[in-house]
Protein backbone atom coordinates (compact mmCIF):
# COMPACT_ATOMS: atom_id res chain seq x y z
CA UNK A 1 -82.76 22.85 8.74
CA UNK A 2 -86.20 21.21 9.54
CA UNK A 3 -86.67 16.90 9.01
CA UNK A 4 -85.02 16.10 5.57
CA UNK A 5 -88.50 14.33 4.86
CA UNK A 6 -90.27 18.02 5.55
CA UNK A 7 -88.14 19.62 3.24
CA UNK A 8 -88.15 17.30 0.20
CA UNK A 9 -91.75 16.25 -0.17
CA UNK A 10 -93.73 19.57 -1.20
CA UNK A 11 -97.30 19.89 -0.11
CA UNK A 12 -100.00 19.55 -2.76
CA UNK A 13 -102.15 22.58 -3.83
CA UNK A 14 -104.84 23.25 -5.71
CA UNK A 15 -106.40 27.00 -7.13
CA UNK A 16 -107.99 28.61 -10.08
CA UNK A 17 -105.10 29.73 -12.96
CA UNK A 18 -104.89 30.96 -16.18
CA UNK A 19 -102.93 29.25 -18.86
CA UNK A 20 -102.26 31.62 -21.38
CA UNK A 21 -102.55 35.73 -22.18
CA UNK A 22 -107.09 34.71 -22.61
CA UNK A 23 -106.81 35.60 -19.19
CA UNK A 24 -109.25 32.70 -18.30
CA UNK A 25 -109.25 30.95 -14.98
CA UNK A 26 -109.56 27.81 -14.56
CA UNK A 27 -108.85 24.78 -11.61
CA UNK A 28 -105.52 23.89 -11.63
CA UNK A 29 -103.06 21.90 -9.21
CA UNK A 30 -99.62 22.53 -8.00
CA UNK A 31 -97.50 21.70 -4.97
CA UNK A 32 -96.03 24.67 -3.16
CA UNK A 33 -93.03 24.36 -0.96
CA UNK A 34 -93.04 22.79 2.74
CA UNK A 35 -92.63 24.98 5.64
CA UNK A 36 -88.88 25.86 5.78
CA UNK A 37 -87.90 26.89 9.76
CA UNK A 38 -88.64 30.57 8.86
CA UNK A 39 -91.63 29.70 7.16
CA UNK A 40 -95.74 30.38 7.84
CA UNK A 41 -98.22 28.03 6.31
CA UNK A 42 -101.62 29.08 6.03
CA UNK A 43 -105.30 28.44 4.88
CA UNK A 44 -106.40 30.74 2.52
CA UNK A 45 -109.80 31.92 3.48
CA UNK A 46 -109.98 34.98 1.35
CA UNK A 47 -108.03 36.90 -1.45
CA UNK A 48 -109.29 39.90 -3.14
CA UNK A 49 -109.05 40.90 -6.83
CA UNK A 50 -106.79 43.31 -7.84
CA UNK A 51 -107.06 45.42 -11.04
CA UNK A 52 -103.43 44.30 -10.73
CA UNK A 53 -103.85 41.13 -11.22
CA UNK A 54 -106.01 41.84 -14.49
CA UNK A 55 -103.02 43.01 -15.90
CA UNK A 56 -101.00 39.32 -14.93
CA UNK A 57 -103.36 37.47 -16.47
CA UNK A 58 -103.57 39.00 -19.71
CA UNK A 59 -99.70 40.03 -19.86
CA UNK A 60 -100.83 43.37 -20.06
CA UNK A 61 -97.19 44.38 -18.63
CA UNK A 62 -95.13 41.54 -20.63
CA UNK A 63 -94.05 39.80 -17.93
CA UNK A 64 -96.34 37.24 -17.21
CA UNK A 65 -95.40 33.01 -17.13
CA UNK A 66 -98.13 30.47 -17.66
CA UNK A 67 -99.93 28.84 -15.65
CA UNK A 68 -100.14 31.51 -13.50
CA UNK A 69 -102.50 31.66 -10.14
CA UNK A 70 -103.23 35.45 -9.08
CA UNK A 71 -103.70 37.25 -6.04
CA UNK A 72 -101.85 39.83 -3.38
CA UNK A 73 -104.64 40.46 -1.15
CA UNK A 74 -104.79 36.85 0.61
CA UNK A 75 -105.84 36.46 4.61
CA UNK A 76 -106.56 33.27 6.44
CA UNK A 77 -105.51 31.19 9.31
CA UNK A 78 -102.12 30.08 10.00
CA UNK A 79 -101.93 25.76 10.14
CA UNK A 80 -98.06 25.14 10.29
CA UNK A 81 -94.72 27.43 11.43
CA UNK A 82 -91.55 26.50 11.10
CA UNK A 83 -88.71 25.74 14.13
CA UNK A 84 -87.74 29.59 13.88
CA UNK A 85 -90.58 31.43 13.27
CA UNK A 86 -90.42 33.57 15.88
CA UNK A 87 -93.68 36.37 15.75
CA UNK A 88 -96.75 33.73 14.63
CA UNK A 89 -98.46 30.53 15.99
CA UNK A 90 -100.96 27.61 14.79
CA UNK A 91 -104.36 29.45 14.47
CA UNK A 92 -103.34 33.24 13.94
CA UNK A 93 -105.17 35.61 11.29
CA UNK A 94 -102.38 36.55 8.92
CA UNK A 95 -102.24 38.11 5.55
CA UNK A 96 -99.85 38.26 2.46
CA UNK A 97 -99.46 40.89 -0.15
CA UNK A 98 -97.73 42.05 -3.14
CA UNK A 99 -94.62 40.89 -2.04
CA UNK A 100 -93.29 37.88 -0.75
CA UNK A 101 -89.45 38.16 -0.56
CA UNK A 102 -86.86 40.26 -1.15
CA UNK A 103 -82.67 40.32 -1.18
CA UNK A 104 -82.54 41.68 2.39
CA UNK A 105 -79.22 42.83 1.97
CA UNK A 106 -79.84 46.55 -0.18
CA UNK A 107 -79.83 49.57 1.07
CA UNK A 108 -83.77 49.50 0.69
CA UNK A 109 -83.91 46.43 2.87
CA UNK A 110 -81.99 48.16 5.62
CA UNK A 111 -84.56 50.96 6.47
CA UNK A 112 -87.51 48.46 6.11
CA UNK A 113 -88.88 49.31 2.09
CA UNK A 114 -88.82 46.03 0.84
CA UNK A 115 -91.21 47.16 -2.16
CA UNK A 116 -88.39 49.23 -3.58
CA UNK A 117 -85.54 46.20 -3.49
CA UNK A 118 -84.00 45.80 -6.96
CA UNK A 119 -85.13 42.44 -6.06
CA UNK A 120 -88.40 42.33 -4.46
CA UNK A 121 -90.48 39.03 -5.39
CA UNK A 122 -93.73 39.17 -6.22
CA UNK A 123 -96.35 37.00 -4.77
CA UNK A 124 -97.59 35.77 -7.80
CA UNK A 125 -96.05 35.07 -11.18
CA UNK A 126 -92.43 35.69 -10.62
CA UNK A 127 -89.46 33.74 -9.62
CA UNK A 128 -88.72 32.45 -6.06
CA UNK A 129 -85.42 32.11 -4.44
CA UNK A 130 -85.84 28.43 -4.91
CA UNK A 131 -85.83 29.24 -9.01
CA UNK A 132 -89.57 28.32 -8.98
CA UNK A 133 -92.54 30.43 -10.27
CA UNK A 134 -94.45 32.05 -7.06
CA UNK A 135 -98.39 31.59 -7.27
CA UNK A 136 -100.89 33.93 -5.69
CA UNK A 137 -103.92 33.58 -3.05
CA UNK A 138 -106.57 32.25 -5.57
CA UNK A 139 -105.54 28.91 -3.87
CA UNK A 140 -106.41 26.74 -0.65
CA UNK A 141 -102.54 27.21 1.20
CA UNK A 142 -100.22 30.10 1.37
CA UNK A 143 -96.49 29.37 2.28
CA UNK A 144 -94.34 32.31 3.09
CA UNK A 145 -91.29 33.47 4.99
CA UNK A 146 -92.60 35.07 8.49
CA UNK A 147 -90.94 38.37 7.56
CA UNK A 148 -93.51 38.92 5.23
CA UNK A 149 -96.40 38.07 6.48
CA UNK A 150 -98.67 40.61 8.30
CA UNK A 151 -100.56 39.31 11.31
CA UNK A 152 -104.29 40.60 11.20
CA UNK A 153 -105.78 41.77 14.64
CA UNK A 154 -109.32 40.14 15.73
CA UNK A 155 -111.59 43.13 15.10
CA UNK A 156 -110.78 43.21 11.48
CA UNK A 157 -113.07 41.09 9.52
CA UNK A 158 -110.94 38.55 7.30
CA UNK A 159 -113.52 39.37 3.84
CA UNK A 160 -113.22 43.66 4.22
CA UNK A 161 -109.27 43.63 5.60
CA UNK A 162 -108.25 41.81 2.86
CA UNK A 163 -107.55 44.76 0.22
CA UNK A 164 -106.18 46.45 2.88
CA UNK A 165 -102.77 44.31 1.90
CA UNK A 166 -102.66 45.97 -1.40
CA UNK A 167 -105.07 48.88 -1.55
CA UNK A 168 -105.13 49.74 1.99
CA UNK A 169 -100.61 49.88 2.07
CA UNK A 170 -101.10 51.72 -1.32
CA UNK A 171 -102.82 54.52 -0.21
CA UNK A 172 -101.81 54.67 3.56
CA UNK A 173 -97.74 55.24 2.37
CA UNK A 174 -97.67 58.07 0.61
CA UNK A 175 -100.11 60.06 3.24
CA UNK A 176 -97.85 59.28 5.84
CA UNK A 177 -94.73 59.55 3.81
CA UNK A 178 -95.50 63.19 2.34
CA UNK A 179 -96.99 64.22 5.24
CA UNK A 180 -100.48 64.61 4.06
CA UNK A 181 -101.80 62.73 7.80
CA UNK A 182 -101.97 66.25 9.63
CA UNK A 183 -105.51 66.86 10.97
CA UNK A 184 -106.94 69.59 9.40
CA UNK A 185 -104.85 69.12 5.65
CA UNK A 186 -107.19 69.33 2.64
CA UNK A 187 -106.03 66.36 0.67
CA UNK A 188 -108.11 65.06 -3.05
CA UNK A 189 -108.95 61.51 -3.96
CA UNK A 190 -108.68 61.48 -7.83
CA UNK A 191 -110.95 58.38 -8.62
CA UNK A 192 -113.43 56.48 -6.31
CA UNK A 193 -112.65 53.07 -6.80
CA UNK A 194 -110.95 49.98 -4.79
CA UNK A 195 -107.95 52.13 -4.20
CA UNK A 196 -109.78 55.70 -3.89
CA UNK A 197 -112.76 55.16 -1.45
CA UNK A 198 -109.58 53.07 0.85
CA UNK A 199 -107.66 56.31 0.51
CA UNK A 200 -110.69 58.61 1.47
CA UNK A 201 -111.47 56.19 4.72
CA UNK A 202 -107.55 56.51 5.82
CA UNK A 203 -107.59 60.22 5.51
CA UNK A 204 -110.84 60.93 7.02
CA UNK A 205 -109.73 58.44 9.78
CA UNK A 206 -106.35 60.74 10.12
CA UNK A 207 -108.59 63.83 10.54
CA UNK A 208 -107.89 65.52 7.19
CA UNK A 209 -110.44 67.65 4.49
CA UNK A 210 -111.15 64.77 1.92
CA UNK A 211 -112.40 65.91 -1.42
CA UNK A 212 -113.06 63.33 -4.30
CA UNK A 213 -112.12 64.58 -8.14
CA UNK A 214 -113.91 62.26 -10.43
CA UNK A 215 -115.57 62.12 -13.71
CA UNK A 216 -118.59 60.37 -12.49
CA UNK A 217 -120.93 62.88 -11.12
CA UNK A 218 -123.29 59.84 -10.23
CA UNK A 219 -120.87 59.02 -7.50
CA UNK A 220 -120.99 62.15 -5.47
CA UNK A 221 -123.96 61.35 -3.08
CA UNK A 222 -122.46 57.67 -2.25
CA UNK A 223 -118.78 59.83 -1.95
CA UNK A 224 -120.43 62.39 1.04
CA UNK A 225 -123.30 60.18 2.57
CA UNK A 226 -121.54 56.89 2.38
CA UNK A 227 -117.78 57.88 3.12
CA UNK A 228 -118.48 60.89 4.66
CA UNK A 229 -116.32 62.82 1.99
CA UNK A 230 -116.07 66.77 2.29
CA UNK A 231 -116.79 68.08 -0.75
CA UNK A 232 -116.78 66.56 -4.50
CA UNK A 233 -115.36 68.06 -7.53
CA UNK A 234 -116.58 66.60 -11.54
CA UNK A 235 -113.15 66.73 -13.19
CA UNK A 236 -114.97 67.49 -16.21
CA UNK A 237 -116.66 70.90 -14.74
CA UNK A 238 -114.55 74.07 -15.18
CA UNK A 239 -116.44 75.68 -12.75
CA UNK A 240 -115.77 73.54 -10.32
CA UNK A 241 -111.93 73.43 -10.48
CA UNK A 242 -111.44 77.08 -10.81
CA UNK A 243 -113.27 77.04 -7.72
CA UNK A 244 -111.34 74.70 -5.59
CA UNK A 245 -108.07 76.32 -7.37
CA UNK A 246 -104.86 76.11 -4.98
CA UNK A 247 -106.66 74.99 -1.91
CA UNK A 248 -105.19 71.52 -1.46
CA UNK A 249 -102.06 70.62 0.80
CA UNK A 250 -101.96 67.01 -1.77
CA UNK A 251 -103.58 64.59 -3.72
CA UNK A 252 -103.36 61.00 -4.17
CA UNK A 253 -103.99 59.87 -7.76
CA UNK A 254 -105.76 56.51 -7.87
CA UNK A 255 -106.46 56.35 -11.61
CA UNK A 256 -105.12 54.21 -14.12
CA UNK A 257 -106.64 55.50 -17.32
CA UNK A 258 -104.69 58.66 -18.89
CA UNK A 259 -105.97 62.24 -17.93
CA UNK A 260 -105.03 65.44 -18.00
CA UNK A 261 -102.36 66.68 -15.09
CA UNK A 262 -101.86 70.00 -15.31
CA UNK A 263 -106.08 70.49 -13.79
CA UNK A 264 -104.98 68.61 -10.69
CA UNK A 265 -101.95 70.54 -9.95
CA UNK A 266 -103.77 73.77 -9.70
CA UNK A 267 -105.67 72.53 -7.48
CA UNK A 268 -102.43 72.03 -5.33
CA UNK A 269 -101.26 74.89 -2.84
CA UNK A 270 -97.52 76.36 -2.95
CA UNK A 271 -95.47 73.28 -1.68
CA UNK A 272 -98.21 70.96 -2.84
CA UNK A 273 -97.47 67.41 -3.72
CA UNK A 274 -99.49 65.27 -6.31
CA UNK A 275 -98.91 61.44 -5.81
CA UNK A 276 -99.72 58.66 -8.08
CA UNK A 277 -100.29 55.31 -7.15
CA UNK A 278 -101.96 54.05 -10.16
CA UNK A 279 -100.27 53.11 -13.08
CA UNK A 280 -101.47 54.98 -16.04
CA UNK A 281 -100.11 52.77 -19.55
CA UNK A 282 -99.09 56.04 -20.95
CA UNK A 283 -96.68 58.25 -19.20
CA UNK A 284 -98.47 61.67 -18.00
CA UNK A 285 -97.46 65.10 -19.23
CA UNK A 286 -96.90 67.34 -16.51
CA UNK A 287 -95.82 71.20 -17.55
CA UNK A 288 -94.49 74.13 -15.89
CA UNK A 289 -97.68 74.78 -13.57
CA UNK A 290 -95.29 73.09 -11.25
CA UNK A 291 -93.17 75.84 -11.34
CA UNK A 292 -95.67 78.36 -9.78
CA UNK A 293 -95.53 76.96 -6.41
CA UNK A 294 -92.79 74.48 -6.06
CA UNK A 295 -95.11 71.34 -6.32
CA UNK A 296 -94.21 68.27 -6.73
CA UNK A 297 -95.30 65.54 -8.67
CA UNK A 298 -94.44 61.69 -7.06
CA UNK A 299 -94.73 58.57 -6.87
CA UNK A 300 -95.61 55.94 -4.37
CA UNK A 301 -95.52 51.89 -4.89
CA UNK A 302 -97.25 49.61 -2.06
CA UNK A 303 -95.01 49.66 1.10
CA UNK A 304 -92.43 48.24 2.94
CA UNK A 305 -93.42 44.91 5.73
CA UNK A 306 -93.15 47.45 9.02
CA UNK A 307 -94.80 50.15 7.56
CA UNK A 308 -98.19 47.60 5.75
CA UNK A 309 -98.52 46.38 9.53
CA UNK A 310 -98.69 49.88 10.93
CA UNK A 311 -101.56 50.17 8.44
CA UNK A 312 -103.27 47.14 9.62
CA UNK A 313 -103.03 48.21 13.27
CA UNK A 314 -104.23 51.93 12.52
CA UNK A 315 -107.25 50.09 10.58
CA UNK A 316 -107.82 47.84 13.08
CA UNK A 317 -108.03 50.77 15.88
CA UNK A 318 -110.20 52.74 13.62
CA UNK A 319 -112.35 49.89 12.04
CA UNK A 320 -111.36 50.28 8.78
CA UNK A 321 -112.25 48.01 6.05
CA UNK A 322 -112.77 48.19 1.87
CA UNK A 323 -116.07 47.74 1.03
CA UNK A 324 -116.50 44.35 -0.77
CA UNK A 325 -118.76 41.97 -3.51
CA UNK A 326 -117.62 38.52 -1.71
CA UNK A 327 -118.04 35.97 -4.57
CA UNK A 328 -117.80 32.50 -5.10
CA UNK A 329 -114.29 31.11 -6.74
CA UNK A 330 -116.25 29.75 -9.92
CA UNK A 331 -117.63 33.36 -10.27
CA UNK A 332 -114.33 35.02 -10.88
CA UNK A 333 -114.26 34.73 -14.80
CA UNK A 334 -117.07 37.39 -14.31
CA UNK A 335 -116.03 39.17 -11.72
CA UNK A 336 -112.90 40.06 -13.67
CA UNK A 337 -115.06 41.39 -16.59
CA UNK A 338 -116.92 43.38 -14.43
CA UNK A 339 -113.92 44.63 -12.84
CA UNK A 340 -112.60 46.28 -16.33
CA UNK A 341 -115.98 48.09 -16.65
CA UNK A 342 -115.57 49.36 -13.39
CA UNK A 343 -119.07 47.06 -12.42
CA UNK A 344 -118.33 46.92 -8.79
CA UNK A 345 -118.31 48.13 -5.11
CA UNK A 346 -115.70 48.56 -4.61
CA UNK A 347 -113.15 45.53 -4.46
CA UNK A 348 -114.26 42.06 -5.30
CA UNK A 349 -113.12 39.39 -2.83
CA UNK A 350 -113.59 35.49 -3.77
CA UNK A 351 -114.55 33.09 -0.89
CA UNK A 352 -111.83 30.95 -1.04
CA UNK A 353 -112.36 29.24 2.24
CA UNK A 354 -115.68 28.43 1.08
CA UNK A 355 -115.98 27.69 -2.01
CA UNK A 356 -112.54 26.67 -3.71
CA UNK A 357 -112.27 23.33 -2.60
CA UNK A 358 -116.20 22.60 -3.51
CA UNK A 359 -115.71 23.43 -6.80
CA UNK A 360 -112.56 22.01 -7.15
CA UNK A 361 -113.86 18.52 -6.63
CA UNK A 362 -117.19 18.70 -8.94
């Protein structure tokens, strides 16, 4: 146990929260917790918008509590560590992501996937350990337990690595986890969006055959010039698919709006493996196309603390970063609107460092 004064009086707070299912953002303060002896305190200097936590605001999922501050994509610079924090010190780039706790006890815990721990805590709008409600990076201080904080090597701008904690460990698990990271694997991108042109950098970056599958054909010159994809395929052209029929070792699945399945796993060879990682609100159909080929159809969710590091390093040694729209904090009322038409490229990340506390005090 740290001072008794240390632990009693929380530190004061301020961010941007909503305050009901409007969705609407607004400044708000709050006191978050003081830095317990396993704990890393840190100024928020970015946090990127997730389509994620779109879905928070506006209760989309039912499980939202008001006032609630998003944001799972937070980096900055660490200001205070507790007496037994053993792997970070005063002035470190560190990051948080979707998850901020867990039981550490489970089986889950024991081979290092927190993300699949009956009781995993996410970062922002669900209950902490302490019986409080946990609030997200749109907000000047992040306190969190070292275990789950990711340290961010120098080379990695803060603004482009922060997605990386959500989007980047999204995509990155399942290629390595399904063994789709084999140079010279053909693996498809369905969707080119925050989580889709991460996925296509990662694989390229891991020496595979990257095709994107989307219904845009618009995007297919900024797909091959820009990220250097392979080849692109219009979901919506027969031709096409027949085509590229059975020529894929897997495909990660990015989209959240329903589509058709059964398209995608012909595109799959024998033993292929198609993964989602977006979640679509209506379950998908899949029929017995997986049957011709023993394919699999799967499932992937963030990933565990050892394994979202990894990513960091392997982005960090092959300069990895999202592409971003860095915006102001009293912009993100509009950024999230944009976000649901799809209006941006590809990840919006607010300025926190910069721009919170301005605004705060007008």
């Amino acid at each position: 146990m740290g001072d008794l004064a240390e632990v009693v009086q929380p530190k004061e707070a301020f961010g941007w929260a909503a305050r009901d299912s409007s969705g609407v953002l607004s400044p708000f303060t709050f006191s978050r917790r003081t830095t317990g002896e396993k704990d890393v305190s840190f100024k928020v200097l970015y946090c990127g918008i997730c389509h994620s936590d779109v879905h928070m605001l506006k209760n989309e999922w039912g499980i939202s509590t008001y006032p609630l501050i998003p944001g799972h994509e937070i980096v900055g610079i660490v200001t205070e560590i507790g007496s037994k924090v053993e792997n970070f010190k005063v002035g470190d780039k560190v990051g948080v992501g979707y998850m901020i706790g867990s039981c550490n006890s489970c089986d889950n815990c024991a081979i290092n996937l927190e993300n699949y721990c009956p009781k995993m805590i996410f970062t922002s709008g669900a209950k902490d350990l302490d019986g409080t409600t946990t609030h997200g990076g749109y907000s000047d201080i992040m306190v969190a337990n070292e275990h789950f904080v990711v340290s961010i090597p120098d080379n990695l701008p803060l603004d482009g690595c922060a997605p990386l904690l959500c989007a980047g460990i999204t995509v990155y698990s399942p290629l390595k986890y399904y063994g789709l990271d084999k140079p010279g694997m053909h693996v498809g991108v369905v969707g080119l969006g925050g989580l889709g042109h991460v996925a296509v950098k990662f694989a390229k970056a891991m020496g595979l055959k990257v095709t994107v599958i989307s219904t845009s054909p618009d995007k297919k010159k900024e797909a091959i010039d820009h990220l250097g994809t392979d080849s692109f395929l219009v979901s919506r052209n027969q031709d096409e698919l027949q085509a590229a029929m059975s020529t894929m070792d897997g495909i990660i699945d990015t989209v959240y709006a329903p589509h058709a399945l059964p398209p995608l796993i012909g595109l799959l060879k024998t033993n292929g493996k198609l993964v989602f990682v977006g979640a679509p609100d209506k379950p998908p159909e899949l029929s017995v196309s997986l049957l011709a080929g023993r394919k699999i159809v799967a499932g992937s969710l963030i990933g565990g603390m050892k394994e979202t590091q990894e990513m960091i390093n392997f982005a960090a040694k092959h300069n990895i970063t999202a592409d971003v729209e860095v915006i102001p904090i009293d912009y993100v009322n509009t950024a999230v609107e944009r976000l649901l038409k799809a209006d941006v490229r590809y990840r919006f990340v607010i300025d926190i460092g910069n721009t919170l506390k301005s605004t705060f005090q007008i």
